[in-house]
N, C-alpha and C. Protein backbone atom coordinates (compact mmCIF):
# COMPACT_ATOMS: atom_id res chain seq x y z
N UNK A 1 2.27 -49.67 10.91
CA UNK A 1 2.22 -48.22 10.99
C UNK A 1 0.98 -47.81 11.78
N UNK A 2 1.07 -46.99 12.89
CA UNK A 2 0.00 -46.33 13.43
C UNK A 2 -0.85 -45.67 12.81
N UNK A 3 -2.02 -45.42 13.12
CA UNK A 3 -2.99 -44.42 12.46
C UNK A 3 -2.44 -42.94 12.65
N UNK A 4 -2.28 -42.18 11.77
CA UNK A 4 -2.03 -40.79 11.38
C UNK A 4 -2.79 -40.06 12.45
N UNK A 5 -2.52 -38.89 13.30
CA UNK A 5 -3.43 -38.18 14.10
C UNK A 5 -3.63 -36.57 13.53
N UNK A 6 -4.31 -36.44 12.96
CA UNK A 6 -4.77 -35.27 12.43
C UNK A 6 -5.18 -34.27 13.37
N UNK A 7 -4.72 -32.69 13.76
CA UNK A 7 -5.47 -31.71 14.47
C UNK A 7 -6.06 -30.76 13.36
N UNK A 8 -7.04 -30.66 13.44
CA UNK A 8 -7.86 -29.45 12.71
C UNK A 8 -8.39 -28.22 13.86
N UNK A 9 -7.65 -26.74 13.74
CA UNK A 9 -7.56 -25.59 14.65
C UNK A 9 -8.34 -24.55 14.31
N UNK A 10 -9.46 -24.54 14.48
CA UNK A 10 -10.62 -23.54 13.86
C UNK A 10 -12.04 -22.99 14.81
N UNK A 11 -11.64 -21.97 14.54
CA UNK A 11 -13.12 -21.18 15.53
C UNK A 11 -14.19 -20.45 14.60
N UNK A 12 -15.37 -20.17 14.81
CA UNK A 12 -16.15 -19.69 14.03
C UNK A 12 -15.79 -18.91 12.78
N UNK A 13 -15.94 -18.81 11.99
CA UNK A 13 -16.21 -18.11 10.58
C UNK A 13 -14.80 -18.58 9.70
N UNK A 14 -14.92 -20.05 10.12
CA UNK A 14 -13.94 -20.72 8.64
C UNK A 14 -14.77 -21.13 7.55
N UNK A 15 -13.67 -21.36 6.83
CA UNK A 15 -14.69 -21.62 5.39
C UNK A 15 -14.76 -23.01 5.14
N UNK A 16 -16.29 -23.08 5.11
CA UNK A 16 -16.95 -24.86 4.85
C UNK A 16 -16.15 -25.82 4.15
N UNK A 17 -15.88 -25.61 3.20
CA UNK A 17 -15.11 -26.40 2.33
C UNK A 17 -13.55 -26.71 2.87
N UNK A 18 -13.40 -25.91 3.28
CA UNK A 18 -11.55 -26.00 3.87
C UNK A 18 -11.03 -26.70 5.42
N UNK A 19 -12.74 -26.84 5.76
CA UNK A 19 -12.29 -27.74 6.98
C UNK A 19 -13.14 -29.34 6.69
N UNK A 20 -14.30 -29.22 6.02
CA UNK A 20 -14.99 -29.95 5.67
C UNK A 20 -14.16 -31.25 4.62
N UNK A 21 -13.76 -31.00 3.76
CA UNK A 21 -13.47 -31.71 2.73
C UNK A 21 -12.29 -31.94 3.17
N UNK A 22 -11.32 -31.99 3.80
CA UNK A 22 -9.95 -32.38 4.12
C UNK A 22 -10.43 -32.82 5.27
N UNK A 23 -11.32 -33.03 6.32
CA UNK A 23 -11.66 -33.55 7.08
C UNK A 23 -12.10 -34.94 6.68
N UNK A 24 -12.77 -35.19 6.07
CA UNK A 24 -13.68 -35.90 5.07
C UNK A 24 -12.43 -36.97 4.50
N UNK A 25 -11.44 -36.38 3.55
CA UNK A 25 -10.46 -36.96 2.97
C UNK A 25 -9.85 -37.20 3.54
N UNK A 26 -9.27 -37.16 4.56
CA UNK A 26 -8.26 -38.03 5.58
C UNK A 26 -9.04 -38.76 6.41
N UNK A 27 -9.99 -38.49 7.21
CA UNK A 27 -10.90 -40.09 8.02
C UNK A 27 -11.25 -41.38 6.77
N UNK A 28 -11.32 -41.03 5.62
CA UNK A 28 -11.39 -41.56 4.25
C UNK A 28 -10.25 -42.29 4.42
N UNK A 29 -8.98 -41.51 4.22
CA UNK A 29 -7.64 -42.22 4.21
C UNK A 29 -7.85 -43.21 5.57
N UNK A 30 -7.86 -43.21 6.41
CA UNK A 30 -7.84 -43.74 7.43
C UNK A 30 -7.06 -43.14 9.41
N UNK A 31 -6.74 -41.63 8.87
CA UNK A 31 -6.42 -40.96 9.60
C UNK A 31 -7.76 -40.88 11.14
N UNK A 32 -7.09 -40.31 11.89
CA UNK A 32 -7.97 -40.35 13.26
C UNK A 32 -7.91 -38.47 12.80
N UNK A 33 -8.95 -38.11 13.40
CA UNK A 33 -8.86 -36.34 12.69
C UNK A 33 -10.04 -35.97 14.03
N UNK A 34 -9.22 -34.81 14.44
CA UNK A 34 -10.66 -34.12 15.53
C UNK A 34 -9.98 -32.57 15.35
N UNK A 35 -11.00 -31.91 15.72
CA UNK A 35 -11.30 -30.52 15.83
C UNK A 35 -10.57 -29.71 17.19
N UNK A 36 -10.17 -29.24 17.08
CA UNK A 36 -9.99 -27.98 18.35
C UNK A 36 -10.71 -26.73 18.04
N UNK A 37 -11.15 -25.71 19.13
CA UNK A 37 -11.71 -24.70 19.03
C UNK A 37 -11.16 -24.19 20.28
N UNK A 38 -11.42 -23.00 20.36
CA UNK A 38 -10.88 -22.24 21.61
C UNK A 38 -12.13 -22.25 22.45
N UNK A 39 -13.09 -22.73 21.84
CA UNK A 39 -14.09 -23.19 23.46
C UNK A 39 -15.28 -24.91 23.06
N UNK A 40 -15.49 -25.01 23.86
CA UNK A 40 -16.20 -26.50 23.36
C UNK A 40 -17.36 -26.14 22.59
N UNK A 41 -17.89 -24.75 22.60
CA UNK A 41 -18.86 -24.61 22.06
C UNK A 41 -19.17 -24.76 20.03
N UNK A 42 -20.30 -25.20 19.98
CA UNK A 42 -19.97 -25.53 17.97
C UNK A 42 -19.69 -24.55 17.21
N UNK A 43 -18.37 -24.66 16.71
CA UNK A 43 -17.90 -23.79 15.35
C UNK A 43 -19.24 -23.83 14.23
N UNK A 44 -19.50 -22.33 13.61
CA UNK A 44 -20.13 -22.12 12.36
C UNK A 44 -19.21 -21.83 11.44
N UNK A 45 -19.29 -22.24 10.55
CA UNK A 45 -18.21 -22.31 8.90
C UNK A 45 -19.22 -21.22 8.29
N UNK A 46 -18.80 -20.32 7.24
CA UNK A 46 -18.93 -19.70 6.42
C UNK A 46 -18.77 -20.42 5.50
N UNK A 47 -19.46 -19.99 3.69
CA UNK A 47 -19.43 -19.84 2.69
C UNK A 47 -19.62 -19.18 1.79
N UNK A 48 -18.27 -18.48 1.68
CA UNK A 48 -17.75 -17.34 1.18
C UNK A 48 -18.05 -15.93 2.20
N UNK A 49 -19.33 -15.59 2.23
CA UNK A 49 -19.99 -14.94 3.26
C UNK A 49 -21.34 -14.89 4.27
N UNK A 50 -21.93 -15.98 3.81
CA UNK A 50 -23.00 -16.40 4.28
C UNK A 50 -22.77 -17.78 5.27
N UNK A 51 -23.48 -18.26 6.05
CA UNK A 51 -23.30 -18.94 7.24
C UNK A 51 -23.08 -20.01 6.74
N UNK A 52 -22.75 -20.94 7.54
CA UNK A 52 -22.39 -22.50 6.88
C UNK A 52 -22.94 -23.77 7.80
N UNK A 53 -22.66 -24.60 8.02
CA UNK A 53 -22.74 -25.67 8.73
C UNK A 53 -22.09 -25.38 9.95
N UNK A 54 -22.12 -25.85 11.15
CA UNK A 54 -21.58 -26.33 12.18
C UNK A 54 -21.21 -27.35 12.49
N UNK A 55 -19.99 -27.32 13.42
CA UNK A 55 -19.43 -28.79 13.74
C UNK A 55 -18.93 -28.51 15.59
N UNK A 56 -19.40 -29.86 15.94
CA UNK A 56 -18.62 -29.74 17.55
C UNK A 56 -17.08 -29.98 17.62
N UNK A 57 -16.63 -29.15 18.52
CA UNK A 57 -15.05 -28.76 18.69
C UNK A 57 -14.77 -30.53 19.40
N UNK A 58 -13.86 -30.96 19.28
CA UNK A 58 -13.56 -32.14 19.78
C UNK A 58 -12.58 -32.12 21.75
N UNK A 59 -12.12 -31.09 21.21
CA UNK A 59 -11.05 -30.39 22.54
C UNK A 59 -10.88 -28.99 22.35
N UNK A 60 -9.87 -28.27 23.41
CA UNK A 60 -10.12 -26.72 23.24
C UNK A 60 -8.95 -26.90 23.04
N UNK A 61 -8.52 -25.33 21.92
CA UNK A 61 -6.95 -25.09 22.38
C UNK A 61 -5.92 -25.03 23.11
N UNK A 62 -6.50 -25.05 24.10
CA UNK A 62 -5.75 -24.46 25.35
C UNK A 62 -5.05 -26.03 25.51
N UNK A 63 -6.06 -27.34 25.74
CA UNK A 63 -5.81 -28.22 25.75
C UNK A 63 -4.96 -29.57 25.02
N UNK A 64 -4.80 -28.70 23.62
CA UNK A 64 -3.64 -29.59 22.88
C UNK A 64 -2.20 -29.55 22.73
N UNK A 65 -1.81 -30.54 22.98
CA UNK A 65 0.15 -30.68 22.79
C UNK A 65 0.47 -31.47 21.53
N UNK A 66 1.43 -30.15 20.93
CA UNK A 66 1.86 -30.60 19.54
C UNK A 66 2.13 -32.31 19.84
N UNK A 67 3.34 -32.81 20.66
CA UNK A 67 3.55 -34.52 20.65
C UNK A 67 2.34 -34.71 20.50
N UNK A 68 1.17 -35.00 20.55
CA UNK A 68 0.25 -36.26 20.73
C UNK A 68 -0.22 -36.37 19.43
N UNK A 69 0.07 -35.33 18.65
CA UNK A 69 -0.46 -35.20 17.04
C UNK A 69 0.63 -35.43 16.04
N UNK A 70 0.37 -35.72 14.91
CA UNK A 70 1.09 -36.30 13.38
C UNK A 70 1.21 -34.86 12.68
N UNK A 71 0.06 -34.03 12.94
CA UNK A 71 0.05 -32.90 12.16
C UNK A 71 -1.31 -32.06 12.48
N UNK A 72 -1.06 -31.15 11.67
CA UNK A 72 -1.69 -29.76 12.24
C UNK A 72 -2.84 -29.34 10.45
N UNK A 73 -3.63 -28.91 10.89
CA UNK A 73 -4.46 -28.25 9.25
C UNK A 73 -5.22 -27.07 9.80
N UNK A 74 -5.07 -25.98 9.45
CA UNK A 74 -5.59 -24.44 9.63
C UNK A 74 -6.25 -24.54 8.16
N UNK A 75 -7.77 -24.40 8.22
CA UNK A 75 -8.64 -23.87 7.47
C UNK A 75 -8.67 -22.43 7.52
N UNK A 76 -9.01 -21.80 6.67
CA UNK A 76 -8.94 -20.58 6.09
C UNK A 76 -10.33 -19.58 6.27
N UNK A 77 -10.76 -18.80 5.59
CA UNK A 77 -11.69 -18.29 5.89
C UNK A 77 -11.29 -17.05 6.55
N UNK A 78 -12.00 -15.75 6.31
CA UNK A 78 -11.27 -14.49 6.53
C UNK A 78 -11.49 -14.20 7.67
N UNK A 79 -12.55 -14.85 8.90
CA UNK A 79 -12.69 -14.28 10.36
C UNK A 79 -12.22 -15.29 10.80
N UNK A 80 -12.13 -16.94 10.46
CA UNK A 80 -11.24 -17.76 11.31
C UNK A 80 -9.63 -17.54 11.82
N UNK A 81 -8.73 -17.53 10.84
CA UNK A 81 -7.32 -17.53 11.35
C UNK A 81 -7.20 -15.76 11.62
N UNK A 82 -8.42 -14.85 11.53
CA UNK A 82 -7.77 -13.57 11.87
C UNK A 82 -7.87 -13.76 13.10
N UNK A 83 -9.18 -14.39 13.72
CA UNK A 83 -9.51 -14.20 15.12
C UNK A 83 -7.90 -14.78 16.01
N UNK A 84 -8.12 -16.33 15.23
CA UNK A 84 -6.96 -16.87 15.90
C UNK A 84 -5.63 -17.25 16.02
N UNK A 85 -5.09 -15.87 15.20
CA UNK A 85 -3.97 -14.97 15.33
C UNK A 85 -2.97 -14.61 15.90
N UNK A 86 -4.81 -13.72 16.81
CA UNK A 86 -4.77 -12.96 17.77
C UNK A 86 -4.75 -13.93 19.25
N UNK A 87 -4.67 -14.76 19.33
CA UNK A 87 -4.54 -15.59 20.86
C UNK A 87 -3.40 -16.63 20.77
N UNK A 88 -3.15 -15.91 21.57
CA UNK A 88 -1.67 -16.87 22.12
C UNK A 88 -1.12 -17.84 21.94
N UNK A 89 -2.15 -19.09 22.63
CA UNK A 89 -2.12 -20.45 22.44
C UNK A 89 -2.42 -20.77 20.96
N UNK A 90 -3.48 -20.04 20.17
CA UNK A 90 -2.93 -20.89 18.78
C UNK A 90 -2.00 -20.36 18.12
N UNK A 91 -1.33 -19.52 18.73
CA UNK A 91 0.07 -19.40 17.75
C UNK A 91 0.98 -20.07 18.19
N UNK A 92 1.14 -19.90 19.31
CA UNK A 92 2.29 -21.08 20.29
C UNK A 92 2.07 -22.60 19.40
N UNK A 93 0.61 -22.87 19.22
CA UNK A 93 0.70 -24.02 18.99
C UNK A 93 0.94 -24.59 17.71
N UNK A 94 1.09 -23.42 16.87
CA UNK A 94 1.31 -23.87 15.39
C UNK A 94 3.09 -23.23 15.67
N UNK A 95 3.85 -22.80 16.26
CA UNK A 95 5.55 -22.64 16.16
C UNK A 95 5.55 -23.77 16.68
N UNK A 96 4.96 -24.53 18.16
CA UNK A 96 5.26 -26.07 18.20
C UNK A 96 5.67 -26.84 17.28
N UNK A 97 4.16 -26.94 16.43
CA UNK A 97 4.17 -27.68 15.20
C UNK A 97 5.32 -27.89 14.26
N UNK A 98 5.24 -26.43 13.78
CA UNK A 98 6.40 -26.55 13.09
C UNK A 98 8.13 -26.56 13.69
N UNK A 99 7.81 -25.95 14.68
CA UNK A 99 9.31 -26.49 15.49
C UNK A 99 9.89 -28.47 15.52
N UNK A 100 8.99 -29.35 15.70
CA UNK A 100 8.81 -30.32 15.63
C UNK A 100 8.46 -30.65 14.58
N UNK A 101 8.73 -30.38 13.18
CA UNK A 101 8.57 -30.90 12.28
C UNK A 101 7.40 -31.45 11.82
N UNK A 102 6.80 -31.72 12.44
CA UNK A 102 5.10 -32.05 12.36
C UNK A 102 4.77 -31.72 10.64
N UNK A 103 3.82 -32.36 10.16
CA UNK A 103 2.89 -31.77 8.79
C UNK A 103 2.44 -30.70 9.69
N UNK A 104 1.94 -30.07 8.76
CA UNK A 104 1.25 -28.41 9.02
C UNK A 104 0.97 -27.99 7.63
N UNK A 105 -0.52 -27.74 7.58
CA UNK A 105 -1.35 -27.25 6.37
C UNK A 105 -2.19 -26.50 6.87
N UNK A 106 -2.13 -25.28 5.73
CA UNK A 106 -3.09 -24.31 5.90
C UNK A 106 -3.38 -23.45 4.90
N UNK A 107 -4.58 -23.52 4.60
CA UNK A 107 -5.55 -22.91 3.06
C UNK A 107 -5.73 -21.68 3.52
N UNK A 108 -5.89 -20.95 2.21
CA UNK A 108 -6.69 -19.25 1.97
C UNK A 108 -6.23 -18.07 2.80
N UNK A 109 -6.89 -18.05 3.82
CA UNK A 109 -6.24 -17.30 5.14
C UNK A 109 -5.64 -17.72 5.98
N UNK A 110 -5.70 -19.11 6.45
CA UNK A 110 -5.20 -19.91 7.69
C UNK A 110 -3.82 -19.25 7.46
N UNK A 111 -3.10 -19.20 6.27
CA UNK A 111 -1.45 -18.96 6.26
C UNK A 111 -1.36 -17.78 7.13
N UNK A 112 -1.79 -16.93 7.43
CA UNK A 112 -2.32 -16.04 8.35
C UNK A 112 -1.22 -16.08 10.01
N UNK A 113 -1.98 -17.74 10.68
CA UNK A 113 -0.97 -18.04 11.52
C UNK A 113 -0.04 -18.11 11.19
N UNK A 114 0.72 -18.90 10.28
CA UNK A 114 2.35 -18.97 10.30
C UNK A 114 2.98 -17.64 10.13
N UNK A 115 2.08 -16.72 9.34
CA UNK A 115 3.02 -15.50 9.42
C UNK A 115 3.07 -14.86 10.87
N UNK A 116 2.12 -14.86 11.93
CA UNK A 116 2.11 -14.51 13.58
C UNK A 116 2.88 -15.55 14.42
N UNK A 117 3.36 -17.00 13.64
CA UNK A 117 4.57 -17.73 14.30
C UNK A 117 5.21 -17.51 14.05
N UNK A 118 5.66 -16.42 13.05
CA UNK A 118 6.90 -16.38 12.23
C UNK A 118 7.96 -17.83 12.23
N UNK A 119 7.03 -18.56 11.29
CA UNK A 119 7.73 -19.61 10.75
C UNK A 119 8.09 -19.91 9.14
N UNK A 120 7.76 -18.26 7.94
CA UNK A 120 8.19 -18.70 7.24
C UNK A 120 9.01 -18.02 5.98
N UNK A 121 10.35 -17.74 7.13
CA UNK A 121 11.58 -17.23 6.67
C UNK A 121 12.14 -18.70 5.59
N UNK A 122 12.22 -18.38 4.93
CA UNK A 122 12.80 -19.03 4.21
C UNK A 122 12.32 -20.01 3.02
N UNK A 123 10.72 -20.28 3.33
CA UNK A 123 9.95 -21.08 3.20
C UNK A 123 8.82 -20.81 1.46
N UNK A 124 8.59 -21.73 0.98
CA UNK A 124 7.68 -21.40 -0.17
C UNK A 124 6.39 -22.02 -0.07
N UNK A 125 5.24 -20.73 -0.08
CA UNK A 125 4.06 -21.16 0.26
C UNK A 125 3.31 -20.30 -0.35
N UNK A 126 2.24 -20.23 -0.40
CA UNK A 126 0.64 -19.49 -1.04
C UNK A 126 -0.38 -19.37 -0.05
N UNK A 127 -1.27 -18.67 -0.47
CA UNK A 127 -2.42 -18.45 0.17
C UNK A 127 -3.23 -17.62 -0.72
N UNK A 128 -4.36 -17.04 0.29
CA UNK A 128 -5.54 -16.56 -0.68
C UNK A 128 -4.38 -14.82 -1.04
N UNK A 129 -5.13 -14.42 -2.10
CA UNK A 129 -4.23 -13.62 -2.83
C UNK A 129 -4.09 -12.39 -2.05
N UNK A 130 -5.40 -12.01 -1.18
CA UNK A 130 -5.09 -10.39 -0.39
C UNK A 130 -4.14 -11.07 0.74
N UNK A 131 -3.35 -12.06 1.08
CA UNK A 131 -2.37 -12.09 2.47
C UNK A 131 -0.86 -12.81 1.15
N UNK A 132 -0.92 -12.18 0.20
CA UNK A 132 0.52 -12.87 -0.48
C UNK A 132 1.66 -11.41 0.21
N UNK A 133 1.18 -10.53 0.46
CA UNK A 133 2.41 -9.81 0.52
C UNK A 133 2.36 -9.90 1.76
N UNK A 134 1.65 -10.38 3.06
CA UNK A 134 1.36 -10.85 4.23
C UNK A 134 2.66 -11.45 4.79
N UNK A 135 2.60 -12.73 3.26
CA UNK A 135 3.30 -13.91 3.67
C UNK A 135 5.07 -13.58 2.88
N UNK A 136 4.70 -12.49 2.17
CA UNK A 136 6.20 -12.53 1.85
C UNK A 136 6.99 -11.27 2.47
N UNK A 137 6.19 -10.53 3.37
CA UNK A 137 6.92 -9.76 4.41
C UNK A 137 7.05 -10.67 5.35
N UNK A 138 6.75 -11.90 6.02
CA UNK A 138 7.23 -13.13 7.03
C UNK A 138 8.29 -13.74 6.61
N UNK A 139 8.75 -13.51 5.02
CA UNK A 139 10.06 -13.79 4.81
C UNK A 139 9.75 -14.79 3.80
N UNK A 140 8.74 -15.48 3.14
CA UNK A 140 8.15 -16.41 2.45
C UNK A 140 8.17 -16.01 1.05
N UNK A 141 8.99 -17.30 0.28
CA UNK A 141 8.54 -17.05 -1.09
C UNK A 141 7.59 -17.57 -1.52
N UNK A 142 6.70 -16.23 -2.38
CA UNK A 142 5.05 -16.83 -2.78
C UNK A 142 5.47 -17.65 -3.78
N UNK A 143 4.88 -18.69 -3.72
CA UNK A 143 4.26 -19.18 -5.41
C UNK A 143 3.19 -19.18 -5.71
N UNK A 144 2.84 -18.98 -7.41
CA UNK A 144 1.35 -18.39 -7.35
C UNK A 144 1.16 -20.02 -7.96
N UNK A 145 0.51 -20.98 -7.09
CA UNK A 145 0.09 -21.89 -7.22
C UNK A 145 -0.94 -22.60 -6.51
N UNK A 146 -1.96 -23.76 -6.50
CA UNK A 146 -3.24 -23.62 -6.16
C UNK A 146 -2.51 -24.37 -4.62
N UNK A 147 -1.46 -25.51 -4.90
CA UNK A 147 -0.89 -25.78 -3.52
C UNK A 147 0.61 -26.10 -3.63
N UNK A 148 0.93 -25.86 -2.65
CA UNK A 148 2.63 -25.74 -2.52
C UNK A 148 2.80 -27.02 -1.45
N UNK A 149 3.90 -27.45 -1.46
CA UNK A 149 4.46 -28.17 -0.48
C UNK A 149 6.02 -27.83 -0.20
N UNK A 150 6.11 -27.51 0.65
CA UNK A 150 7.70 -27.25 1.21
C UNK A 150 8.06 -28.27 2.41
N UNK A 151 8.66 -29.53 2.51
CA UNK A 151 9.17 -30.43 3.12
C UNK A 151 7.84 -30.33 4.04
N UNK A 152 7.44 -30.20 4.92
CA UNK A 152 6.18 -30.60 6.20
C UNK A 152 5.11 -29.59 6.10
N UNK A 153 5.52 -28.41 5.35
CA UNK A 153 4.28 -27.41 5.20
C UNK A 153 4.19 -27.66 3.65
N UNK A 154 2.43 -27.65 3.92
CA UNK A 154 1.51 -27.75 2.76
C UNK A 154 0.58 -26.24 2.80
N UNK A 155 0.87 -25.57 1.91
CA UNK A 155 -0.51 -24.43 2.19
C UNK A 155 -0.74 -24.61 0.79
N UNK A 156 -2.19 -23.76 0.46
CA UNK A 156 -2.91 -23.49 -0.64
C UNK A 156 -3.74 -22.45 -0.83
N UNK A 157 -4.33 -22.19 -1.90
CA UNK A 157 -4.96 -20.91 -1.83
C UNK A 157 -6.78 -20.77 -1.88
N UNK A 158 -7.30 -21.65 -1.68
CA UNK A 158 -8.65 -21.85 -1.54
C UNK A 158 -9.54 -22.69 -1.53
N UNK A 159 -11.02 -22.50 -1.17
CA UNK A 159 -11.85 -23.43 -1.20
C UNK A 159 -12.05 -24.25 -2.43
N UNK A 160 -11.68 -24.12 -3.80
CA UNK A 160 -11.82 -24.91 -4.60
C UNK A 160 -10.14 -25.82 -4.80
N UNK A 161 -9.51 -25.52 -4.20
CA UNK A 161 -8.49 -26.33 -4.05
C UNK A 161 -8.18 -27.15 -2.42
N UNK A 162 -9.36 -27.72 -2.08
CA UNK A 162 -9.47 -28.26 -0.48
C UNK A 162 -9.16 -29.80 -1.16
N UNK A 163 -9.77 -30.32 -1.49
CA UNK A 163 -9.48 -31.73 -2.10
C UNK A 163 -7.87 -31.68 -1.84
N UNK A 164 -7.30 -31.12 -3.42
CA UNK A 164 -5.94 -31.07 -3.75
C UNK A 164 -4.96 -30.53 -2.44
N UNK A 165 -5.72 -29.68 -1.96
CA UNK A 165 -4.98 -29.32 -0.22
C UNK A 165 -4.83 -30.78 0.31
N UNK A 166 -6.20 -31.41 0.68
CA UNK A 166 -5.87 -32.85 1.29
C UNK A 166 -5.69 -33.67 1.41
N UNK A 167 -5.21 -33.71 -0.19
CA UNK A 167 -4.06 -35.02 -0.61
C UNK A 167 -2.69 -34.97 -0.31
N UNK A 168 -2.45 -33.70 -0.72
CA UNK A 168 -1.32 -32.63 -0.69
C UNK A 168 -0.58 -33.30 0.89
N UNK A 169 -1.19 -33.10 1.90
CA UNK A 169 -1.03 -32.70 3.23
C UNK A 169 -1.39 -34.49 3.84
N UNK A 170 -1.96 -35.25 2.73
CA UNK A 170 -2.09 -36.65 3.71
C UNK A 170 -0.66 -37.00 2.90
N UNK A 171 -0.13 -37.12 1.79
CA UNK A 171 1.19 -37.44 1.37
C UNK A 171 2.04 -36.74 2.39
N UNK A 172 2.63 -35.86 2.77
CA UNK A 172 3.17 -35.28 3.84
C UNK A 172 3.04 -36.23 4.87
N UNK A 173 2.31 -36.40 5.32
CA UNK A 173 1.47 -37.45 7.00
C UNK A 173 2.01 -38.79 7.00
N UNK A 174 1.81 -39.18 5.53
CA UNK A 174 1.74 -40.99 5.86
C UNK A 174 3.52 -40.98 5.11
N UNK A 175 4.37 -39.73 4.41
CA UNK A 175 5.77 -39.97 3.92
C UNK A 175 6.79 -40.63 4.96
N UNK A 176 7.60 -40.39 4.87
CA UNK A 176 8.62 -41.71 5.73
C UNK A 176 9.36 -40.58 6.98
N UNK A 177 8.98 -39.09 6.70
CA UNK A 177 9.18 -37.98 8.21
C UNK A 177 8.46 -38.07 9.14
N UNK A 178 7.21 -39.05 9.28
CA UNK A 178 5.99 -39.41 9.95
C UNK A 178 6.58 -39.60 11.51
């Protein structure tokens, strides 16, 4: 079996824990995991509202194709997935995703994108609690649970559920839809 290729899609003001710790837990597993940002310059993470750590972007958005990846993880955080929403290419690139069946996980706010891919008619997922009626005007049934899995999408609803997000979402990766 090949090594798992993890994309993590995040620009300034995600939340520490939600890119951090599922980052962490899958290079752990043995996954290959890099960063995109919409510019090479270093993402700052938030916590909760105060500044966080930084990390260097590995590639830009512009530059990734769903094929070359196993799966997709949108960290959360209330200025990350709003910003990147709003731009093109990361929405294109998460309907890829899920067009192709790909894993695709995304905590707190990240669910954010799938509702601007409109990918989730039909679908049962969570997020942080101010985007539940977000996600169930996209056609999504909420469950009020810390993480959901619906066949290749994994979402969850926060930084204290990032662990359980990235177990959640490496079972998805390494299952036999790989």
């Amino acid at each position: 079996m090949s090594t798992p290729k993890v994309l993590i899609m995040a620009s300034n003001g995600f939340e520490e824990a939600e890119l951090f710790v599922p980052l962490e837990r899958l290079r752990a597993s043995g996954c290959e995991v890099q960063v995109a940002a919409p510019a090479m310059a270093p993402i700052r993470a938030t916590v909760l509202d105060d500044p966080g750590r930084t990390i260097q972007p590995d590639l830009t958005i512009g530059d990734v194709r769903a094929e070359d990846w196993d799966a997709l993880l949108i960290p959360g955080g209330l200025i990350n997935p709003d910003f990147l929403r709003t731009q093109l290419d990361s929405v294109d690139l998460v309907r890829s995703f899920v067009t192709a069946d790909k894993a695709v996980g995304a905590i707190c706010h990240g669910p954010w994108l799938l509702v601007e891919a409109d990918v989730l008619r039909g679908r049962r997922a969570t997020g942080w609690r101010s985007i539940r009626t977000d996600l169930r005007n996209a056609g999504a049934e909420v469950v009020d649970a810390p993480v959901v899995t619906d066949g290749r999408l994994v979402t969850a609803v926060g930084p204290d559920d990032a662990a359980a997000f990235a177990d959640a979402l490496l079972a998805v990766i390494t299952s036999s839809g790989r």
